[in-house]
C-alpha atoms as a PDB file:
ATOM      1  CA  UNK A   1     198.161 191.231 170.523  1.00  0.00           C
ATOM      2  CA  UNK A   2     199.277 187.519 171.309  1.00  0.00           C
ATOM      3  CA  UNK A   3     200.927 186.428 168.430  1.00  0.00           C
ATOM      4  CA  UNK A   4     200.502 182.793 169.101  1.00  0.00           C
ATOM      5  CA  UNK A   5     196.498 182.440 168.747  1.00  0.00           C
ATOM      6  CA  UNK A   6     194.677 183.644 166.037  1.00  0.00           C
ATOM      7  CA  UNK A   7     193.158 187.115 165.807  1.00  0.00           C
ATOM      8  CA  UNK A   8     189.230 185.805 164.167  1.00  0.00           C
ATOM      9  CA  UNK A   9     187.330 183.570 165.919  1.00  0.00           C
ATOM     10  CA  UNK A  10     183.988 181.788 164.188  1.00  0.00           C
ATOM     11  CA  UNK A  11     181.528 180.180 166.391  1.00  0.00           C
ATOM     12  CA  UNK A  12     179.010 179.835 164.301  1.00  0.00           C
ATOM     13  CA  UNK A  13     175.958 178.572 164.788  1.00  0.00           C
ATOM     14  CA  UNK A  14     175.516 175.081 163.632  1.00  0.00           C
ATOM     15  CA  UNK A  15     172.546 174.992 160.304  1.00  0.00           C
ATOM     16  CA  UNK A  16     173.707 178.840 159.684  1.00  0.00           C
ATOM     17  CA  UNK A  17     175.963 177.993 156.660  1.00  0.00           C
ATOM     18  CA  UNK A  18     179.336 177.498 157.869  1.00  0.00           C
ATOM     19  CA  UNK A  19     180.810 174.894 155.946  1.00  0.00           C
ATOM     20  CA  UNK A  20     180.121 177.147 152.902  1.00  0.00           C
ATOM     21  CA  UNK A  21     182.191 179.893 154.384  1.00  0.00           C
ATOM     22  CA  UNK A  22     184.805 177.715 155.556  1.00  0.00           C
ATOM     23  CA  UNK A  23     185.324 176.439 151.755  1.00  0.00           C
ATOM     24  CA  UNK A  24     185.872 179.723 150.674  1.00  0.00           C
ATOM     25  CA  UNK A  25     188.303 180.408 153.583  1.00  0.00           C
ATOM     26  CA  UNK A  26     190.034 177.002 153.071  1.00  0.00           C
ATOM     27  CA  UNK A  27     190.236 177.976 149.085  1.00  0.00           C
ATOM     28  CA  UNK A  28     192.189 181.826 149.954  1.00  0.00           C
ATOM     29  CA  UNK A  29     195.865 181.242 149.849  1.00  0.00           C
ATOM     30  CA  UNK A  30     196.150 184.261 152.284  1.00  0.00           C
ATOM     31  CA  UNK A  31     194.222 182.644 154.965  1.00  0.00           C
ATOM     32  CA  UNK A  32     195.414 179.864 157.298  1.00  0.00           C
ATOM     33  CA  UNK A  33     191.664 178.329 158.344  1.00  0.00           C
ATOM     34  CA  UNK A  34     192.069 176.454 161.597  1.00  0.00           C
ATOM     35  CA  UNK A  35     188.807 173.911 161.745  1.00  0.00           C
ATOM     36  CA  UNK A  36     187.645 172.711 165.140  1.00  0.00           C
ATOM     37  CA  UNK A  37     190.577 172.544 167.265  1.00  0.00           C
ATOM     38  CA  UNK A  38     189.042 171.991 170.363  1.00  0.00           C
ATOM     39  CA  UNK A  39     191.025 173.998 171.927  1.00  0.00           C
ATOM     40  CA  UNK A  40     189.403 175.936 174.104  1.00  0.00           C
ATOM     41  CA  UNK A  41     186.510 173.946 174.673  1.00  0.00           C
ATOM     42  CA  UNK A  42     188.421 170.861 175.686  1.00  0.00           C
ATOM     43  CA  UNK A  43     191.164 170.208 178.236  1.00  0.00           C
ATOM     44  CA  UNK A  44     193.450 170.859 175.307  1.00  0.00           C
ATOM     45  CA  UNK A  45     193.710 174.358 176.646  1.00  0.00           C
ATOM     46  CA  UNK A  46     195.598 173.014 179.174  1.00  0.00           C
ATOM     47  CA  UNK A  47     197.778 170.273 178.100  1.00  0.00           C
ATOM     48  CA  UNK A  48     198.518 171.236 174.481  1.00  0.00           C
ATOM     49  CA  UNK A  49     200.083 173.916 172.582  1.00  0.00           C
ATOM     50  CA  UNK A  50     197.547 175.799 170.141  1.00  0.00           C
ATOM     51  CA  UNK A  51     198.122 175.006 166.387  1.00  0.00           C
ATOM     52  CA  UNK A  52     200.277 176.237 164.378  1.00  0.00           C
ATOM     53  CA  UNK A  53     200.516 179.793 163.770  1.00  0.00           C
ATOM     54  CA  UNK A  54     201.515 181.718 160.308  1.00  0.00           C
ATOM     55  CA  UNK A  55     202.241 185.660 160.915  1.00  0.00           C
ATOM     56  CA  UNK A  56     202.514 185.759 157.251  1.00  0.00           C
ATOM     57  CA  UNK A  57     198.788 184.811 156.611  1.00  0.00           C
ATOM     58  CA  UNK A  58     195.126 185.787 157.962  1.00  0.00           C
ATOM     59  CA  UNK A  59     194.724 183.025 160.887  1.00  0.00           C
ATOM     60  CA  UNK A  60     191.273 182.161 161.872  1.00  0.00           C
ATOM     61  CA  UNK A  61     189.370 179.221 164.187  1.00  0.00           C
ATOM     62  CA  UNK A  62     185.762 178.440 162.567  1.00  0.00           C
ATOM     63  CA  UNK A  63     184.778 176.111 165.217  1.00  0.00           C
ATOM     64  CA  UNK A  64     180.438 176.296 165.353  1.00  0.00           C
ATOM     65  CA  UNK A  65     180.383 173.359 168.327  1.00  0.00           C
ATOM     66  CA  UNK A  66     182.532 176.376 170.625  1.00  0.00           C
ATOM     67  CA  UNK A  67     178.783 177.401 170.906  1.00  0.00           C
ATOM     68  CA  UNK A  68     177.254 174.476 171.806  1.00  0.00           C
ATOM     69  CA  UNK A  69     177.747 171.804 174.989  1.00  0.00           C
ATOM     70  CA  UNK A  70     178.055 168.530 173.830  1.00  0.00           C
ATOM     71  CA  UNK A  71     180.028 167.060 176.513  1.00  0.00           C
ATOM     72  CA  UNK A  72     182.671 169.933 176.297  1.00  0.00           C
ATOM     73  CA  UNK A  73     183.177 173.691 177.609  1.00  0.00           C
ATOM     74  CA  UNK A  74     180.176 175.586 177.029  1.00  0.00           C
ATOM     75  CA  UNK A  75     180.449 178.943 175.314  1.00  0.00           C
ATOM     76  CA  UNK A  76     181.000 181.475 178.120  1.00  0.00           C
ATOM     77  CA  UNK A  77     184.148 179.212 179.447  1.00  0.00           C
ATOM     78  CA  UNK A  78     185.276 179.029 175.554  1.00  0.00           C
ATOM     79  CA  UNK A  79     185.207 182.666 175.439  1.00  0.00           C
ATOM     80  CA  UNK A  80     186.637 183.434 178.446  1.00  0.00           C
ATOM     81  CA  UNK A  81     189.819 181.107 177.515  1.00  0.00           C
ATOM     82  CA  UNK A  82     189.620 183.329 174.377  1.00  0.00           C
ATOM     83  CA  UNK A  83     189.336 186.332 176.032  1.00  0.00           C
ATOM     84  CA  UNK A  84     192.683 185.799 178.060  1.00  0.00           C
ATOM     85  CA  UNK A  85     195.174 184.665 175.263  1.00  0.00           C
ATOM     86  CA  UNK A  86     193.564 187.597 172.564  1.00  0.00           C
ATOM     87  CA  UNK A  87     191.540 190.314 174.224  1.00  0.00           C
ATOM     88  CA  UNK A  88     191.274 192.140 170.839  1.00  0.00           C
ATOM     89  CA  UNK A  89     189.891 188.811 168.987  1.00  0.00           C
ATOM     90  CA  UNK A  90     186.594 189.439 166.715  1.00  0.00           C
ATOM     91  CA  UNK A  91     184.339 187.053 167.207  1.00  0.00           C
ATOM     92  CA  UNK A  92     182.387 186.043 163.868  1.00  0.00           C
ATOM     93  CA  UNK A  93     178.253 184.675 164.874  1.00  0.00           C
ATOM     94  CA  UNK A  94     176.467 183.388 162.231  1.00  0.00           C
ATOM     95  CA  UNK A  95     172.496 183.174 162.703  1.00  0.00           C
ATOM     96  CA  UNK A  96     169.494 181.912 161.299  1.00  0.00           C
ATOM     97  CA  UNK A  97     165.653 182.457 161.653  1.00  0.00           C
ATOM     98  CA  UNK A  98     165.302 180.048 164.545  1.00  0.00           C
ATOM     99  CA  UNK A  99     161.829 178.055 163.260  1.00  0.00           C
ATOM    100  CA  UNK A 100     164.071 177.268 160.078  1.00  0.00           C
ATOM    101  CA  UNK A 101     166.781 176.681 161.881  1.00  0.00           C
ATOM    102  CA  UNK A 102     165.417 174.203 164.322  1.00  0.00           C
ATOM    103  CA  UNK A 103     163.591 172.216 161.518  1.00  0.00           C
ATOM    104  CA  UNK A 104     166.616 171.627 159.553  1.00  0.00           C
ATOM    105  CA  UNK A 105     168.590 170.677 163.071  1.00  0.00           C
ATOM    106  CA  UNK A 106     165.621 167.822 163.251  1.00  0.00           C
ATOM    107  CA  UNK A 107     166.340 167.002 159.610  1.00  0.00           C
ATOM    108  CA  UNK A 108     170.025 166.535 159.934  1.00  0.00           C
ATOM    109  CA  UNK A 109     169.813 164.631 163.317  1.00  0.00           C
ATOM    110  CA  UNK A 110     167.246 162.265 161.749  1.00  0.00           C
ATOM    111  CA  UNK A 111     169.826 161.476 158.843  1.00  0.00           C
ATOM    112  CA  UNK A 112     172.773 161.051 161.130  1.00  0.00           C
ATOM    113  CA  UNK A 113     171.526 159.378 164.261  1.00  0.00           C
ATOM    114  CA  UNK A 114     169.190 155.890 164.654  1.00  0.00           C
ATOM    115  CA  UNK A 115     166.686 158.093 166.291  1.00  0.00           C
ATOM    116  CA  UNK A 116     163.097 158.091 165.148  1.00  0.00           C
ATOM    117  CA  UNK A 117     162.412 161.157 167.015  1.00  0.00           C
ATOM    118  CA  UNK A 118     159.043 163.287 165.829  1.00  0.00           C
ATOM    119  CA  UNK A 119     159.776 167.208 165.501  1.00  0.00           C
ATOM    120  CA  UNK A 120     158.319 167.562 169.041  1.00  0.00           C
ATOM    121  CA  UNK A 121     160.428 165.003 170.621  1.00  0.00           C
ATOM    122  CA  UNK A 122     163.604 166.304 169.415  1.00  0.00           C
ATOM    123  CA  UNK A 123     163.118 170.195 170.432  1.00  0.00           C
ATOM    124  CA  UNK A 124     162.236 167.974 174.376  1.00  0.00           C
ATOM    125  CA  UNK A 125     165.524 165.997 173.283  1.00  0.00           C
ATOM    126  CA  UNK A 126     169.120 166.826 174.753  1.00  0.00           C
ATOM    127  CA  UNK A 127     169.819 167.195 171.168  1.00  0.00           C
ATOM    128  CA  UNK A 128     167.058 169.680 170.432  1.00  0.00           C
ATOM    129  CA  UNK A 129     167.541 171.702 173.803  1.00  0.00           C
ATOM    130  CA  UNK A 130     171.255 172.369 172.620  1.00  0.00           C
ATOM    131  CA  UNK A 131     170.272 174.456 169.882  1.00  0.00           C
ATOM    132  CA  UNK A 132     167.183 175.876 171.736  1.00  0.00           C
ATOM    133  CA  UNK A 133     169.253 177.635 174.381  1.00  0.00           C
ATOM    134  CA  UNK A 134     171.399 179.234 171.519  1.00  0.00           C
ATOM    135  CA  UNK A 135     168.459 180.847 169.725  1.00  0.00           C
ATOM    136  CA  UNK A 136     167.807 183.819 172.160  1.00  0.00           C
ATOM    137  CA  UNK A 137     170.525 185.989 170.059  1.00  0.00           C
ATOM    138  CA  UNK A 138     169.833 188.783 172.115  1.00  0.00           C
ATOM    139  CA  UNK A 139     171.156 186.847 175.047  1.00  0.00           C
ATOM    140  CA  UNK A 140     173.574 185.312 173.221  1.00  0.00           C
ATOM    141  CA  UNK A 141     175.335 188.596 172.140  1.00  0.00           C
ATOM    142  CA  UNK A 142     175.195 189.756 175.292  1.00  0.00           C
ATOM    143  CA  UNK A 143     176.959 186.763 176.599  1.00  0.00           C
ATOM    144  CA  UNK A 144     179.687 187.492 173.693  1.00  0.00           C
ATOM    145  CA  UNK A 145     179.643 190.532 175.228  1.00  0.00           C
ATOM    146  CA  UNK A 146     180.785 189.624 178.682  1.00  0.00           C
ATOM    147  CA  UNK A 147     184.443 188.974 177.443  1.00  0.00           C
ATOM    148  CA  UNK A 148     184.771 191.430 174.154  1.00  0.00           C
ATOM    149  CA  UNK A 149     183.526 194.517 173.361  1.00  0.00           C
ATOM    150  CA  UNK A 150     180.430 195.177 170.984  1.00  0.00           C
ATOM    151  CA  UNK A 151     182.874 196.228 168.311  1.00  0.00           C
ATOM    152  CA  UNK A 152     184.321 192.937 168.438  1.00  0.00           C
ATOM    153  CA  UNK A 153     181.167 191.323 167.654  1.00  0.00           C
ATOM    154  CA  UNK A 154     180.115 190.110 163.708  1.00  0.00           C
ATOM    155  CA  UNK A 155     177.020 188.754 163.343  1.00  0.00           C
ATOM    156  CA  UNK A 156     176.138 187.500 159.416  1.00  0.00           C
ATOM    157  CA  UNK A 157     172.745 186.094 158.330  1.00  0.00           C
ATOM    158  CA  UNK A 158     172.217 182.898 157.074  1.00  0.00           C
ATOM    159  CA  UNK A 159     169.550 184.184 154.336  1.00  0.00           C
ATOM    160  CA  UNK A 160     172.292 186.998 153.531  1.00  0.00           C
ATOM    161  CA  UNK A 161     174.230 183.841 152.177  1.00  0.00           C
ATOM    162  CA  UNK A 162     171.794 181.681 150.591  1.00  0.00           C
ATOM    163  CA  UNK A 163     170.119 185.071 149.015  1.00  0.00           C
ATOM    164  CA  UNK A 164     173.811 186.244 147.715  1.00  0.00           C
ATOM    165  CA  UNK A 165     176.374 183.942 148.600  1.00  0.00           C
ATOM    166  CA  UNK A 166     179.011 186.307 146.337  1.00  0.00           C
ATOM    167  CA  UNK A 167     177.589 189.358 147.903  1.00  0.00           C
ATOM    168  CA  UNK A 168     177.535 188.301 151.724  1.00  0.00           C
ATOM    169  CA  UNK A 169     181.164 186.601 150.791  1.00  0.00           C
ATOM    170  CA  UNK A 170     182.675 190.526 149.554  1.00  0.00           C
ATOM    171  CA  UNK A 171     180.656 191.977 152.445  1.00  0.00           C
ATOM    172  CA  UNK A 172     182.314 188.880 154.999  1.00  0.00           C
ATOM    173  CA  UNK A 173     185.774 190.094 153.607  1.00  0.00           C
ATOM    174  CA  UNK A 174     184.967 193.763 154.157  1.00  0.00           C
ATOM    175  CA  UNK A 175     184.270 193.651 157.116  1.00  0.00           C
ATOM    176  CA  UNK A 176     186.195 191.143 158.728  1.00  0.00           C
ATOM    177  CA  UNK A 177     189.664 192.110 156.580  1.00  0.00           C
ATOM    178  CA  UNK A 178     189.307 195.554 155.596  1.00  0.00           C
ATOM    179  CA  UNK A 179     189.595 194.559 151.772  1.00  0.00           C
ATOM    180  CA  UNK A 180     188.085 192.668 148.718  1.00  0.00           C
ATOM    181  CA  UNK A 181     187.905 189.023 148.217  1.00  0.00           C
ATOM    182  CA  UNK A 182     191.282 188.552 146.081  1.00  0.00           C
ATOM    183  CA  UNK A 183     190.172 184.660 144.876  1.00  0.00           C
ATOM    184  CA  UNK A 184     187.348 183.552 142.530  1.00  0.00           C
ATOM    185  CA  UNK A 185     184.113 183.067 144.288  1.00  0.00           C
ATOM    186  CA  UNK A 186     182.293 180.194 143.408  1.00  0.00           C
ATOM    187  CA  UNK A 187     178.659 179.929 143.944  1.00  0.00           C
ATOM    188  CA  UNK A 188     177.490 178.194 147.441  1.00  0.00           C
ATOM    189  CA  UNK A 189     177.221 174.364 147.852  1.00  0.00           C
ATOM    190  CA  UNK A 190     175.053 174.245 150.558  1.00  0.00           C
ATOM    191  CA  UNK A 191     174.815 171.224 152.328  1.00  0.00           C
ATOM    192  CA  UNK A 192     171.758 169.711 150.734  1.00  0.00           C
ATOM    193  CA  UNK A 193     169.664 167.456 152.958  1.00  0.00           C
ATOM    194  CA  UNK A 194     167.230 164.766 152.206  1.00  0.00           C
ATOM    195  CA  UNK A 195     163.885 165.708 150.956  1.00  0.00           C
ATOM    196  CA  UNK A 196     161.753 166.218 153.480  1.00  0.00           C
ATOM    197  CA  UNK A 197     159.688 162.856 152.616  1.00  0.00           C
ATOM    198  CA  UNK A 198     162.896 160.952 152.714  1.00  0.00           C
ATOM    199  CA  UNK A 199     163.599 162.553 155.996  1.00  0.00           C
ATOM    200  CA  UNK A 200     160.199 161.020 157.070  1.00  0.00           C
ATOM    201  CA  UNK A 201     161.214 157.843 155.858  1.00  0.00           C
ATOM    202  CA  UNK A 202     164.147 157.393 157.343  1.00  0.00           C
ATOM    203  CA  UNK A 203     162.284 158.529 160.600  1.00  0.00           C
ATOM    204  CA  UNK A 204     159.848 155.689 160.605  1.00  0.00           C
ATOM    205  CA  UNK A 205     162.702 152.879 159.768  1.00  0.00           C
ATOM    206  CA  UNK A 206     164.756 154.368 163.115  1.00  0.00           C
ATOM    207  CA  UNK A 207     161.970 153.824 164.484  1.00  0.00           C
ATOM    208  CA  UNK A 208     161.517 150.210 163.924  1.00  0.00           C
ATOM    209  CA  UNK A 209     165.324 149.410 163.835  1.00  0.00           C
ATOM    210  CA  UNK A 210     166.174 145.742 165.538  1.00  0.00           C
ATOM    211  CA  UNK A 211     169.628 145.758 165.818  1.00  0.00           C
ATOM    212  CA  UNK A 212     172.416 147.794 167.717  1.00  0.00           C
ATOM    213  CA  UNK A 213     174.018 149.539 164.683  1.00  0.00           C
ATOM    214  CA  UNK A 214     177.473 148.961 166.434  1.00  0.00           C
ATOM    215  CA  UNK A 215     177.448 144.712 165.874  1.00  0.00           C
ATOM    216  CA  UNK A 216     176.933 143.047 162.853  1.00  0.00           C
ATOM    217  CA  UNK A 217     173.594 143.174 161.880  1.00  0.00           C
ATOM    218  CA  UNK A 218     173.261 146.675 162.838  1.00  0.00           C
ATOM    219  CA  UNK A 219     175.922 147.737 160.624  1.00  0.00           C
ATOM    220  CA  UNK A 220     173.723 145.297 157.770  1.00  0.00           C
ATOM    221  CA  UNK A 221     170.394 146.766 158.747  1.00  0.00           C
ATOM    222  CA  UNK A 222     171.841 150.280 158.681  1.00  0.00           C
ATOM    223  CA  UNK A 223     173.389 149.474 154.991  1.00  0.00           C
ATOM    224  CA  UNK A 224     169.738 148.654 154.034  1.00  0.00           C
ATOM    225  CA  UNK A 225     168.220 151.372 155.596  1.00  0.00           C
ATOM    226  CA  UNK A 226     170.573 153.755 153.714  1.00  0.00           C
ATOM    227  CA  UNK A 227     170.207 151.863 150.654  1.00  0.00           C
ATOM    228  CA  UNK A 228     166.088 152.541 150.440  1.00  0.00           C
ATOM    229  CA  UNK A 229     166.961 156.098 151.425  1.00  0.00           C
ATOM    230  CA  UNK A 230     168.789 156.223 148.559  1.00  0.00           C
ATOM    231  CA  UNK A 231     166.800 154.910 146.065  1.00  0.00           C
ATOM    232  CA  UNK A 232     163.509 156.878 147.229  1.00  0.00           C
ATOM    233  CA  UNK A 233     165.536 159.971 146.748  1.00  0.00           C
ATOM    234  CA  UNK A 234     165.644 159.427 143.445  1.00  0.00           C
ATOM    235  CA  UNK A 235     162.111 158.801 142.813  1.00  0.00           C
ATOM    236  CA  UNK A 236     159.910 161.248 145.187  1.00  0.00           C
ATOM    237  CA  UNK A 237     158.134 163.786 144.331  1.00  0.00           C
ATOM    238  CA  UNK A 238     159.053 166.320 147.112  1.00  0.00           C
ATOM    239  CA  UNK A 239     155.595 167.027 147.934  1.00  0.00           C
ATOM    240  CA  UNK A 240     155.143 166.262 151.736  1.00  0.00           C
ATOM    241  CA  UNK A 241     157.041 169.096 153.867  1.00  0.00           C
ATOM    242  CA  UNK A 242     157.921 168.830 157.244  1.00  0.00           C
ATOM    243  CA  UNK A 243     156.687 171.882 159.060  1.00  0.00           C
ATOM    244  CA  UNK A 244     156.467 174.084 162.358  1.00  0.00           C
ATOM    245  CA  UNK A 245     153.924 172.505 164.347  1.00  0.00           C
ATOM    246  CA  UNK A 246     151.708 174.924 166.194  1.00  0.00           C
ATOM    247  CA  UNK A 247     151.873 172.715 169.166  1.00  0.00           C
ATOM    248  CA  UNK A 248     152.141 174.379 172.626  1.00  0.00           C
ATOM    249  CA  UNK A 249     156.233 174.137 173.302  1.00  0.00           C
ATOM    250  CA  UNK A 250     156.474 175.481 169.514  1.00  0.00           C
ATOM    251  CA  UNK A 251     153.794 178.383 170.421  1.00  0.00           C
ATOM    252  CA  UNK A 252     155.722 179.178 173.478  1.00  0.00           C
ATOM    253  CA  UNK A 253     159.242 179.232 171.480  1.00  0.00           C
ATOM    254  CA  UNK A 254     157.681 181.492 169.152  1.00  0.00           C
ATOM    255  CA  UNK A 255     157.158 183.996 171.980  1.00  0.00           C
ATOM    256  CA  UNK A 256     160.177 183.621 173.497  1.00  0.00           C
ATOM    257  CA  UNK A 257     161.942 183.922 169.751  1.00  0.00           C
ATOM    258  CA  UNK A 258     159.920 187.272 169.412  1.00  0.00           C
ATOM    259  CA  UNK A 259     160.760 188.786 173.000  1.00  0.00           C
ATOM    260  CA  UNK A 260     164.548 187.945 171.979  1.00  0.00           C
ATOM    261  CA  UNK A 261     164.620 189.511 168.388  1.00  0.00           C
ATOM    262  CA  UNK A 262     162.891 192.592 168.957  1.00  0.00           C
ATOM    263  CA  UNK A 263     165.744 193.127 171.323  1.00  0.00           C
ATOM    264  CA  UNK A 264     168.486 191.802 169.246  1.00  0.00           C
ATOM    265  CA  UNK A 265     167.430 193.863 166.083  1.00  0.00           C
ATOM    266  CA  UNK A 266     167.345 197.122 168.488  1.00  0.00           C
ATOM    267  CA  UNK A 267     171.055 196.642 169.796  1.00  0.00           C
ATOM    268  CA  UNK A 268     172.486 195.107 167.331  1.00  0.00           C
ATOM    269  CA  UNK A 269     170.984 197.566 164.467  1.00  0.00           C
ATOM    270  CA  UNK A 270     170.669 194.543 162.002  1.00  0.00           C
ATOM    271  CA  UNK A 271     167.445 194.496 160.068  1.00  0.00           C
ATOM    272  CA  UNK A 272     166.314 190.790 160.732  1.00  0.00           C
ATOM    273  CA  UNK A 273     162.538 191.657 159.833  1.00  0.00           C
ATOM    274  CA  UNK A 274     163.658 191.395 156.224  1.00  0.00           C
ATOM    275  CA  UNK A 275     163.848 188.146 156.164  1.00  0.00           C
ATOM    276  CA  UNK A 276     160.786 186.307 158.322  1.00  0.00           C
ATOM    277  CA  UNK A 277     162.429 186.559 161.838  1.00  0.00           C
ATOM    278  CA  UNK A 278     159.481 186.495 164.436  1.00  0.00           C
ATOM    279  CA  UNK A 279     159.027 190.288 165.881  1.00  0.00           C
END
């Protein structure tokens, strides 16, 4: 074992609750929580030396973009790197049901960016196709699996969390550490989005933005825009939901999101059915 990189490896996914976990990791004395390096996604790998180390502690990278390919490493090159400095490494995956996953991807993206995307046009989106091509989790365990063995592989369920969050937080430390959680666990702050008719809102002013948010005016007209998001978040009603269009990319995804569960549940022996995962 390679006493200079950490032993536990998070990768996430993105939506699937990982800031939550990574407050309770941040919170345990006995754990040093290493948060997006970029280490083995970048050219870090090769020009830096990996962060620091504590033998004394429980070291661990949470890092959910190592799954993703926004301009860095994808995930098979991350693992690999991972693979050669810590061949015994577990590697934590976090999931979600996909359909809930992807709307709340379009949600967040609609907050952070100037894009006045619909639903449809983000899953044809760069954006949207970078979570798509994560959401096969049969495929994506067996990619896991191409560098570490099935042992080595934790997968935890987003609904387990939001369900239980002090359950699936004992059951985390179980399994991952062999022992009980020795802190206080406080109840889950998940990160709460927008309503979803705030979300629409803020959808339509993208839309009609006239100014490059980088100069001036953009940075004024994005103030503004911010500002009525604000203040209609304190008045609406909540009634108007964004859902999962029955259009014929989202029909097709469904299939493909069946196909890839039924699989996943057999191999991985995790009982996804529970809670509303296409099969």
């Amino acid at each position: 074992m390679n006493e200079e990189y950490p032993v536990i490896y998070h990768i996430g996914l993105m939506k699937t609750g990982t800031t939550s976990i990574q407050n309770i990791l941040k919170a345990d004395p006995a754990i040093n929580l290493i948060l997006k390096s970029r280490y083995f996604n970048t050219n870090k790998y090769f020009t830096e030396a990996y962060p620091k180390i504590y033998k004394d502690l429980i070291n661990i990278e949470s890092d959910e973009v190592l799954s993703r390919n926004d301009g860095f490493y994808g995930l098979e090159e991350s693992l690999r790197r991972i693979q050669e400095v810590q061949p015994k490494a577990k590697i934590i995956v976090t999931i979600r049901e996909q359909r809930s996953l992807l709307l709340s991807a379009y949600k967040h993206h609609i907050r952070q960016t100037s894009d006045g995307y619909t639903f449809t046009e983000f899953l044809h989106s760069s954006s949207g196709y970078n979570y798509i091509k994560l959401l096969n989790y049969y495929n994506l365990v067996n990619s896991i699996e191409h560098f570490f063995d099935k042992s080595q592989i934790h997968v935890f369920m987003y609904e387990d969390l939001r369900a239980d969050f002090r359950r699936f937080i004992t059951d985390f430390y179980m399994k991952l550490f062999g022992q009980d959680i020795l802190i206080r666990i406080k109840d889950a702050h998940l990160n709460k989005g927008l309503p979803d008719d705030c979300i629409s809102l803020k959808k339509s002013l993208n839309k009609y933005r006239m100014f490059n948010n980088k100069n001036s005016l953009g940075r004024i007209e994005d103030f503004l825009i911010r500002w009525i998001i604000k203040l209609t978040s304190n008045y609406t009603t909540g009634k108007k939901k964004i859902e999962w269009p029955k259009d014929k990319l989202c029909l097709e995804l469904e299939e493909k999101f069946r196909e890839s569960n039924v699989q996943f549940m057999n191999y991985m022996d995790i009982n996804i059915k529970q809670h509303g995962y296409l099969l």
